[in-house]
PDB file of N, CA and C in Angstrom:
ATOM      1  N   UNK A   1       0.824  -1.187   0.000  1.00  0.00           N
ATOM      2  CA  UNK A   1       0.000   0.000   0.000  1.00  0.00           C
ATOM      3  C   UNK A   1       0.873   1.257   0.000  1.00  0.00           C
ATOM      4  N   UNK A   2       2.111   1.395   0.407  1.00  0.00           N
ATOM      5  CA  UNK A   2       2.855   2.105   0.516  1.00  0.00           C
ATOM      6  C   UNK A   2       3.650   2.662  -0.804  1.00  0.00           C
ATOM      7  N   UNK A   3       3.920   1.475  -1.835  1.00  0.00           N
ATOM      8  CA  UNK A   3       4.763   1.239  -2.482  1.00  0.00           C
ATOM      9  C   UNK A   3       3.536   2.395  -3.795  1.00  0.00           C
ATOM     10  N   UNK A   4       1.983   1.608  -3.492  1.00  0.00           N
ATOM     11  CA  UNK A   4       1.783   2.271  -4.053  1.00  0.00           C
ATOM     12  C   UNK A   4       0.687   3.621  -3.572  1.00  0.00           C
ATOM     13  N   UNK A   5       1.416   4.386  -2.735  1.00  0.00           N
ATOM     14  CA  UNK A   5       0.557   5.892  -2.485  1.00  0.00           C
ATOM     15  C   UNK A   5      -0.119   5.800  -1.924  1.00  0.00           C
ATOM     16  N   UNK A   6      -1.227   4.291  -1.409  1.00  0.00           N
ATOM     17  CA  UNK A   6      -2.197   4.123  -0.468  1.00  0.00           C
ATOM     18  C   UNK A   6      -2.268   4.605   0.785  1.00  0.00           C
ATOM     19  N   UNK A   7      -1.277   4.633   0.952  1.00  0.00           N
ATOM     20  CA  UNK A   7      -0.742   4.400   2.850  1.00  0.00           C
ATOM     21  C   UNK A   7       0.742   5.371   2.961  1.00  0.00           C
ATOM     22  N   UNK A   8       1.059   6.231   3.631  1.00  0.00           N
ATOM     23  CA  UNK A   8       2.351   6.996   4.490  1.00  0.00           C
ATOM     24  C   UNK A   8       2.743   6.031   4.839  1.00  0.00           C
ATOM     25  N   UNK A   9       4.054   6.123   4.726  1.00  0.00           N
ATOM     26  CA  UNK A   9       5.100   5.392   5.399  1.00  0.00           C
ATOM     27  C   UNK A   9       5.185   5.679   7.113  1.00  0.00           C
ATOM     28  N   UNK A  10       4.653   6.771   7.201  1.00  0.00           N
ATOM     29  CA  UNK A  10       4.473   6.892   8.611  1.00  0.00           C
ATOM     30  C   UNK A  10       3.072   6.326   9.251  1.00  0.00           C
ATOM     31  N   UNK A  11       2.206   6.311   9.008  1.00  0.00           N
ATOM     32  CA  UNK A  11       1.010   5.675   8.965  1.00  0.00           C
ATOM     33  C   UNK A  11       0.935   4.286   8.989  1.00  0.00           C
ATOM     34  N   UNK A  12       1.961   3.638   7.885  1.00  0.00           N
ATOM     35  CA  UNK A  12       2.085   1.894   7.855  1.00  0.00           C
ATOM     36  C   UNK A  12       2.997   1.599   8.803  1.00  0.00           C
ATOM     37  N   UNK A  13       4.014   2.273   9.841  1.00  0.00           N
ATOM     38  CA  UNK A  13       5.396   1.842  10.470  1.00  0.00           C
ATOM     39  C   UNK A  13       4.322   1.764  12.487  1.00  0.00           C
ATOM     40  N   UNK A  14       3.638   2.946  12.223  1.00  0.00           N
ATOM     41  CA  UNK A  14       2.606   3.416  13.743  1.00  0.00           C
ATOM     42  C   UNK A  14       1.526   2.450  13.659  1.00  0.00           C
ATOM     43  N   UNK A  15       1.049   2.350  12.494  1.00  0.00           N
ATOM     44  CA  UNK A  15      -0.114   0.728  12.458  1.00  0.00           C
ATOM     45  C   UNK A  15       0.530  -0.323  12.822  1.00  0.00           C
ATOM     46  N   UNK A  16       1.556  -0.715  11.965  1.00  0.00           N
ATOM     47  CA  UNK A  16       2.263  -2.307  12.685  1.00  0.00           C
ATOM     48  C   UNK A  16       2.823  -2.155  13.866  1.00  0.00           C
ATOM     49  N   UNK A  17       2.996  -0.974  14.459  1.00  0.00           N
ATOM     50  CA  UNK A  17       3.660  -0.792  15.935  1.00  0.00           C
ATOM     51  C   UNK A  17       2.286  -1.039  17.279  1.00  0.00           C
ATOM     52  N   UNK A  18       1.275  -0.655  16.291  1.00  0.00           N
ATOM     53  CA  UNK A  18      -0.005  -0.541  17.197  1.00  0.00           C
ATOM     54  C   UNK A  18      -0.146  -1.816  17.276  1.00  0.00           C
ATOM     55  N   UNK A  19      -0.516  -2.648  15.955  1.00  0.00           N
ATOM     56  CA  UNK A  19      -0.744  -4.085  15.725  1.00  0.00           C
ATOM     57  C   UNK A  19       0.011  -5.167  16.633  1.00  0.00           C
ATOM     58  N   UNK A  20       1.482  -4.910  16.631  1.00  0.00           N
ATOM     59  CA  UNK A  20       2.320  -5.572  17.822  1.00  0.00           C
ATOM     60  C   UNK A  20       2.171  -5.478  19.068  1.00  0.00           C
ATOM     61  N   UNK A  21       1.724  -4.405  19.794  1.00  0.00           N
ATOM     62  CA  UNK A  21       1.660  -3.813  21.083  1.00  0.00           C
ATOM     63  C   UNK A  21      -0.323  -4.548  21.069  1.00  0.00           C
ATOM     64  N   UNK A  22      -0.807  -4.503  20.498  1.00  0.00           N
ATOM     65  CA  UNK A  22      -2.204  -4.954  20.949  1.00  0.00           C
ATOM     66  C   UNK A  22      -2.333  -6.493  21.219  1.00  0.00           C
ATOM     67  N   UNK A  23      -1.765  -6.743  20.189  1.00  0.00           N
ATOM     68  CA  UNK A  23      -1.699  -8.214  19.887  1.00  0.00           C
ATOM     69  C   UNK A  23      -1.327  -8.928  21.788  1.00  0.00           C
ATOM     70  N   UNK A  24       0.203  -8.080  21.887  1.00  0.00           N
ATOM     71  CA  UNK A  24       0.877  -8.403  22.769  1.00  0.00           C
ATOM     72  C   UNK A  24       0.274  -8.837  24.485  1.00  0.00           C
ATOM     73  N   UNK A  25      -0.990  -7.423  24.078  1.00  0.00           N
ATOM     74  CA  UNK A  25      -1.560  -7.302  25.020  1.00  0.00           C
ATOM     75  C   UNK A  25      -3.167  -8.318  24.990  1.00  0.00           C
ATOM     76  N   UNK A  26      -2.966  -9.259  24.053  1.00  0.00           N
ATOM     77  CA  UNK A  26      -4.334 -10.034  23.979  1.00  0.00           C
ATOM     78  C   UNK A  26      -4.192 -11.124  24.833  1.00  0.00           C
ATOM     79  N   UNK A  27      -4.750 -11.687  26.285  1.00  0.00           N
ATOM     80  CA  UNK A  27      -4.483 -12.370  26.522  1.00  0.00           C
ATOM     81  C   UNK A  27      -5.499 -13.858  26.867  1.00  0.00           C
ATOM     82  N   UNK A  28      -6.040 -13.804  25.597  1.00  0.00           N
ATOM     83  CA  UNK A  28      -6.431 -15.095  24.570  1.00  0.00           C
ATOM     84  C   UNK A  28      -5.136 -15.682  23.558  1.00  0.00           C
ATOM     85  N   UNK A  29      -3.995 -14.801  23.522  1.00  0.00           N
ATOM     86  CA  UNK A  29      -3.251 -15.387  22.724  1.00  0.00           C
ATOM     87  C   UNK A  29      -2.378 -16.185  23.557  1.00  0.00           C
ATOM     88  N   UNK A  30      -1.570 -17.124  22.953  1.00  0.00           N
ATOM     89  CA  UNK A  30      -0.705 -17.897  23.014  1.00  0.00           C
ATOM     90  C   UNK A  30       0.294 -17.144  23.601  1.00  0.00           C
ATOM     91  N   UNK A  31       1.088 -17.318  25.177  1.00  0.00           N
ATOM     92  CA  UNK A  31       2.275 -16.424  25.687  1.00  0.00           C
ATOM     93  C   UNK A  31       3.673 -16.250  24.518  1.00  0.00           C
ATOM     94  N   UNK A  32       3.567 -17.313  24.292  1.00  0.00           N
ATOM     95  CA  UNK A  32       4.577 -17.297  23.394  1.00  0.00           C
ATOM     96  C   UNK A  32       5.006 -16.476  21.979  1.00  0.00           C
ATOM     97  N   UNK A  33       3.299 -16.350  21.653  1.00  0.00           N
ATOM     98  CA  UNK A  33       3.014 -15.290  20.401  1.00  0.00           C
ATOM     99  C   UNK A  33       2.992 -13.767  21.112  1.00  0.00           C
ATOM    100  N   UNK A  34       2.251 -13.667  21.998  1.00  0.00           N
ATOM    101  CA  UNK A  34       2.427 -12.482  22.771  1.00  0.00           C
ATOM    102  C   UNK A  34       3.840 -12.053  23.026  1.00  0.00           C
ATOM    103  N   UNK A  35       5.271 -12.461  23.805  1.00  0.00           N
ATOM    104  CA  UNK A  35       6.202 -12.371  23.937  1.00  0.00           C
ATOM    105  C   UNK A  35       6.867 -12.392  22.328  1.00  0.00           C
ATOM    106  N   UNK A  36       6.934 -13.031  21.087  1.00  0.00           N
ATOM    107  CA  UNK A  36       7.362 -12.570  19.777  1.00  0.00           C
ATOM    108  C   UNK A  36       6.368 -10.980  19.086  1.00  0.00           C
ATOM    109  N   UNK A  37       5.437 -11.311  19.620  1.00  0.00           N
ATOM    110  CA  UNK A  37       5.056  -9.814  19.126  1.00  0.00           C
ATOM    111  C   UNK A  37       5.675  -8.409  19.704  1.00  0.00           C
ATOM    112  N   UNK A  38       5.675  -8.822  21.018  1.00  0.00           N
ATOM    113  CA  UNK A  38       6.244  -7.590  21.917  1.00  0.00           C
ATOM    114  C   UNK A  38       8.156  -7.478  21.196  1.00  0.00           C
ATOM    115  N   UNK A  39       8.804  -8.610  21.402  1.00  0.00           N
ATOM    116  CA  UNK A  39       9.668  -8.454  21.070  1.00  0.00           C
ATOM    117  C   UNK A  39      10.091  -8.175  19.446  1.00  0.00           C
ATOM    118  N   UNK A  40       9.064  -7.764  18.456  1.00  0.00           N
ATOM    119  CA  UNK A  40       9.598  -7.488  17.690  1.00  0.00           C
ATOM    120  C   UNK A  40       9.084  -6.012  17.107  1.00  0.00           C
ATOM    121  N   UNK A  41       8.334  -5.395  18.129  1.00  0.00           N
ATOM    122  CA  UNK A  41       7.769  -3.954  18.311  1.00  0.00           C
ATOM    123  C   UNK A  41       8.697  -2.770  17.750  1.00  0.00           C
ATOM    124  N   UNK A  42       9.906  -3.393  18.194  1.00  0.00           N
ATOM    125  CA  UNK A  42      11.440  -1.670  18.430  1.00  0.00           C
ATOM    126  C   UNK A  42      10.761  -1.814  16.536  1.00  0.00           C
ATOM    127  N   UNK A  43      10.819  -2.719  16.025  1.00  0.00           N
ATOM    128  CA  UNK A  43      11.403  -3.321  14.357  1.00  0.00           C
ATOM    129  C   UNK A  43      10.140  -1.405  13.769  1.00  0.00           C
ATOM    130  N   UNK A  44       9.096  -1.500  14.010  1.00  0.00           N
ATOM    131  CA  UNK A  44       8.531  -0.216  13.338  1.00  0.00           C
ATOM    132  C   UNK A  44       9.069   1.276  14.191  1.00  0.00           C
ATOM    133  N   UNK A  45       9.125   1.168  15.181  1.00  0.00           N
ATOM    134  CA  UNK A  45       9.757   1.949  15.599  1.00  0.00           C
ATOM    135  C   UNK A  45      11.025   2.921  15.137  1.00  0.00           C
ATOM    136  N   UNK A  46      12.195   1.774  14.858  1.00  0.00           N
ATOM    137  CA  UNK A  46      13.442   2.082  13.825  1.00  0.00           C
ATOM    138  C   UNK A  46      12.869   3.009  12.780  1.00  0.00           C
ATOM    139  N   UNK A  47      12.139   2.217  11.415  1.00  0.00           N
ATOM    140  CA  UNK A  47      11.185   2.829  11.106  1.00  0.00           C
ATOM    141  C   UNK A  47      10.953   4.313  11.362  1.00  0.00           C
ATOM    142  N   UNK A  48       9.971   4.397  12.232  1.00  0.00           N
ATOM    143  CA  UNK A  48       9.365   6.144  12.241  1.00  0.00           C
ATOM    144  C   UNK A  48      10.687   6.807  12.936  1.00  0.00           C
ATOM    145  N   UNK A  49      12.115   6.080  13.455  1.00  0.00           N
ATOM    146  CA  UNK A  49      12.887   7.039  13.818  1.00  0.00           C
ATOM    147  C   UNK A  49      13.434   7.210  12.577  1.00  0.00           C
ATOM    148  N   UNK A  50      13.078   7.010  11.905  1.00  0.00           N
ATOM    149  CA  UNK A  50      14.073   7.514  10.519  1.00  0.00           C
ATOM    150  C   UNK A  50      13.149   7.954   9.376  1.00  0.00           C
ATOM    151  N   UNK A  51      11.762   8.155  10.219  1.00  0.00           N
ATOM    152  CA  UNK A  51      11.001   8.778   9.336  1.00  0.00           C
ATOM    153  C   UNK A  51      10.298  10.291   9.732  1.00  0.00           C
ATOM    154  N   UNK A  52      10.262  10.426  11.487  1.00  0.00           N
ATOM    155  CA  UNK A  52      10.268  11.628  11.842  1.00  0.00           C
ATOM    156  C   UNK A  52      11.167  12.806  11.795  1.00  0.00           C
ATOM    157  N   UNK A  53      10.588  13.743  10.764  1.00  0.00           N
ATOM    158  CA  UNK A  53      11.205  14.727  10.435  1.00  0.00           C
ATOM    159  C   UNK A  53      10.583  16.345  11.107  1.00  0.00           C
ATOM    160  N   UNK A  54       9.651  16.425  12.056  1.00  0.00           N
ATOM    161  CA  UNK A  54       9.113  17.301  12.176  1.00  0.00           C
ATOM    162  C   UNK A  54       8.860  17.158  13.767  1.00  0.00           C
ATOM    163  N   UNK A  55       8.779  18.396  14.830  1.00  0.00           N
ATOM    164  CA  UNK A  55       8.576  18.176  16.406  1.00  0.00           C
ATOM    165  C   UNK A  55       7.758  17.467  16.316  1.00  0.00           C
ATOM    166  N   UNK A  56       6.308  17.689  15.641  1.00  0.00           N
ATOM    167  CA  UNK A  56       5.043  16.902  16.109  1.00  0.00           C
ATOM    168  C   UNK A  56       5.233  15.227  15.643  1.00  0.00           C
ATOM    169  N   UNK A  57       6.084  14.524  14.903  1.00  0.00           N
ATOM    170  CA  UNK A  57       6.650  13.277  14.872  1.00  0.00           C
ATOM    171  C   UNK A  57       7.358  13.230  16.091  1.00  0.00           C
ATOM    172  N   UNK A  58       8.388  13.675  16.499  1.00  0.00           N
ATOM    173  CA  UNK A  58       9.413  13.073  16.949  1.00  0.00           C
ATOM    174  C   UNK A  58       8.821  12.924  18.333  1.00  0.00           C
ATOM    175  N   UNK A  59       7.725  14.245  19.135  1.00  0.00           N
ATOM    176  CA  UNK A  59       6.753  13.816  20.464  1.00  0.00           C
ATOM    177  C   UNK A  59       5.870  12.273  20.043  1.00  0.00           C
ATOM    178  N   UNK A  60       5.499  11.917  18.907  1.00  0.00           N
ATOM    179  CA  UNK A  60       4.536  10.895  18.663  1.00  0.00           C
ATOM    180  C   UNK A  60       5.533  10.098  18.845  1.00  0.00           C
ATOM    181  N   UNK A  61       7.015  10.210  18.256  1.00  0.00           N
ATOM    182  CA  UNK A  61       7.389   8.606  18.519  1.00  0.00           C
ATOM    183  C   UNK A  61       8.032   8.516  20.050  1.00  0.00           C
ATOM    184  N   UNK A  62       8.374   9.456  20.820  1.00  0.00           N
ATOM    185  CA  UNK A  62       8.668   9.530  21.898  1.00  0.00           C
ATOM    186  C   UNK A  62       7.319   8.869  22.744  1.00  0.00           C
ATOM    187  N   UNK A  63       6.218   9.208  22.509  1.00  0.00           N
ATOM    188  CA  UNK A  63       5.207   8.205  23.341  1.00  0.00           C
ATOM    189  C   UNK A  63       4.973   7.294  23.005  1.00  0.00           C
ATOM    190  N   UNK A  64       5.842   6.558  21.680  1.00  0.00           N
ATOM    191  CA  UNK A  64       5.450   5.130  21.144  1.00  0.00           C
ATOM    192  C   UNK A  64       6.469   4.486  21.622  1.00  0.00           C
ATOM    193  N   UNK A  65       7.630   5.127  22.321  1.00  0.00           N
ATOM    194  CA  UNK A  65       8.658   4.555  22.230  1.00  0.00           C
ATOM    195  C   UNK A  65       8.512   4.042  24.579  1.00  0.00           C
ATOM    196  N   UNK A  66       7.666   5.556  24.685  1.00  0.00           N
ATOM    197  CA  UNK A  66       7.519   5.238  25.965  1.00  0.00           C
ATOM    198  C   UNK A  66       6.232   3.937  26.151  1.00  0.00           C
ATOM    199  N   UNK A  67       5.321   3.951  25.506  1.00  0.00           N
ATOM    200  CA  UNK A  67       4.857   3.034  25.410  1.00  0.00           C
ATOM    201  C   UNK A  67       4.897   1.437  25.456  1.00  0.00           C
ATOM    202  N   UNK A  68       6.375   1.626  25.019  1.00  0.00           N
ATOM    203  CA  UNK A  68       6.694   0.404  24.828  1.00  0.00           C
ATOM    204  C   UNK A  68       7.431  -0.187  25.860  1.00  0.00           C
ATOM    205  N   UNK A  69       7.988   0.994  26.843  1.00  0.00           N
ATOM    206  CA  UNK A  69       9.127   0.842  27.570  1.00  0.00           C
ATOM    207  C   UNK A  69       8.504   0.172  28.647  1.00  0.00           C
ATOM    208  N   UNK A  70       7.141   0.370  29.167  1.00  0.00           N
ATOM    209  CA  UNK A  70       6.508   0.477  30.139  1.00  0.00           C
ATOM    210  C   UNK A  70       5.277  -1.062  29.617  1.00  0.00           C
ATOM    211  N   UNK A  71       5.604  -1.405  28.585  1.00  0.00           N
ATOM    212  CA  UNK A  71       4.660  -2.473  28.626  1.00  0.00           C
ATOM    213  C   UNK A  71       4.869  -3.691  29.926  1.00  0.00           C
ATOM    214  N   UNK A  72       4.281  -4.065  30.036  1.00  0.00           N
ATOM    215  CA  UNK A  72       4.134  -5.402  30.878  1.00  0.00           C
ATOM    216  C   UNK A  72       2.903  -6.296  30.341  1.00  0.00           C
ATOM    217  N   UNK A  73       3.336  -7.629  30.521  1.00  0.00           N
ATOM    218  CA  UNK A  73       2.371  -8.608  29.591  1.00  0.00           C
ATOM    219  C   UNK A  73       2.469  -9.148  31.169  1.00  0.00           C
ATOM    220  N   UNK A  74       0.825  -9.814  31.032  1.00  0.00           N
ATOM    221  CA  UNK A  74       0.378 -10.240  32.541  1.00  0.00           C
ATOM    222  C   UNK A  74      -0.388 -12.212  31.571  1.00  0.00           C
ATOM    223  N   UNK A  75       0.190 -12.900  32.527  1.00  0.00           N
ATOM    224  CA  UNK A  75      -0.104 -14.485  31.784  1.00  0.00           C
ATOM    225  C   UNK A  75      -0.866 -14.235  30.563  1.00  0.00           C
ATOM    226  N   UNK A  76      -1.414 -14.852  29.927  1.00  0.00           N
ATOM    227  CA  UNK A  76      -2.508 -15.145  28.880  1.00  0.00           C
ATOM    228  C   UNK A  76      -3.101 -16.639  29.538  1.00  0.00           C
ATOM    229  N   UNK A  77      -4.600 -16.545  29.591  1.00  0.00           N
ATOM    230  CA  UNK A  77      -5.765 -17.284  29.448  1.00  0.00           C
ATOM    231  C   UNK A  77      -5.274 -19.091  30.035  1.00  0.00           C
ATOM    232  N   UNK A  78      -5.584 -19.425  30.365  1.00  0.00           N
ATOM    233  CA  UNK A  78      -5.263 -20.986  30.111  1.00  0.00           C
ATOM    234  C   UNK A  78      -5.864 -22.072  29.753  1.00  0.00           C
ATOM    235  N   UNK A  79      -5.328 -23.026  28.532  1.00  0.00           N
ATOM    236  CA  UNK A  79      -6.103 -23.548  27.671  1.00  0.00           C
ATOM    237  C   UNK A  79      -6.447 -24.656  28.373  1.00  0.00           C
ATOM    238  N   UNK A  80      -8.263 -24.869  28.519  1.00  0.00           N
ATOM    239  CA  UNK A  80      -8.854 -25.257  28.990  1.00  0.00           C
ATOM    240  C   UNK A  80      -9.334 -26.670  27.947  1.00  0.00           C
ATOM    241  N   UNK A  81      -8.829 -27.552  27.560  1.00  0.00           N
ATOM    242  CA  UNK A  81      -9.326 -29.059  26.727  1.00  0.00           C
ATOM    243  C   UNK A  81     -10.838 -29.000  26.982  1.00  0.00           C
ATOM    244  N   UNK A  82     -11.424 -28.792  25.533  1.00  0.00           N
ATOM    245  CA  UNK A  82     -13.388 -28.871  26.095  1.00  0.00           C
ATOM    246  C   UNK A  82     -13.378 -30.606  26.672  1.00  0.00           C
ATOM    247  N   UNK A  83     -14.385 -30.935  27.080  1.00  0.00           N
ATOM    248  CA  UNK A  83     -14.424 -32.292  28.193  1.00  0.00           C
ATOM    249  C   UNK A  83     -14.693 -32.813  26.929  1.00  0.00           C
ATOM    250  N   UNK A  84     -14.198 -34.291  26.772  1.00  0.00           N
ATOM    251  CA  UNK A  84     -14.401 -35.281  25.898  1.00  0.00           C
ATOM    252  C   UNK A  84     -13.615 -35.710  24.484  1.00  0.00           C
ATOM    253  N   UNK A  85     -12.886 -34.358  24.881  1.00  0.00           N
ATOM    254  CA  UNK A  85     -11.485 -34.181  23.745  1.00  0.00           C
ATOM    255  C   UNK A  85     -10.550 -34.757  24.262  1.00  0.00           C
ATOM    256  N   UNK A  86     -10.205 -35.060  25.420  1.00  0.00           N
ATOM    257  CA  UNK A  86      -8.702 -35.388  26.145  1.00  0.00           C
ATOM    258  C   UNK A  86      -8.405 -36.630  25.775  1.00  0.00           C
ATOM    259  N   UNK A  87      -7.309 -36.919  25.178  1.00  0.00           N
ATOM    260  CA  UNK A  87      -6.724 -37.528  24.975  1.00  0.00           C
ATOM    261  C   UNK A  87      -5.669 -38.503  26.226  1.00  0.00           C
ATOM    262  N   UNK A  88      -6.377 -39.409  26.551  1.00  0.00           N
ATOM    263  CA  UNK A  88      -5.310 -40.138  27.523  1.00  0.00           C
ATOM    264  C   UNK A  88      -5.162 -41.580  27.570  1.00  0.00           C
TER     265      UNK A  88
END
């Protein structure tokens, strides 16, 4: 979308940063997917640091960046086998 005019490059780098950080924070997901999402968050970040060119960027990525600093992921869900599925 980028490649073609659809979408800012700043717009597509703050969406997948949002997308990672939500995800991260779903805790229906899998810990394991949660912990690869979080950990690969900085990756859009890089991104808008090399795409903010103006104060009102560089405060937006400063709260994306604090955002991130301050995450904490709390367990995810635990998978509960519906009765009659178990395998034993």
């Amino acid at each position: 979308m980028v490649r073609h005019g659809q979408l800012t490059p700043w717009r597509a780098a703050e969406t997948t940063f949002r997308l990672l950080l939500d995800t991260a924070h779903d805790h229906a997901l899998p810990w394991h997917w949660r912990c690869l999402c979080l950990d690969h968050a900085y990756r859009p970040l890089r991104e808008l640091e090399s795409l903010a060119c103006s104060e009102a960027q560089q405060c937006r990525l400063s709260l994306l960046c604090r955002q991130l600093a301050v995450t904490e992921l709390v367990p995810s869900f635990p998978y509960l086998e519906p009765e009659g599925k178990r395998h034993e």
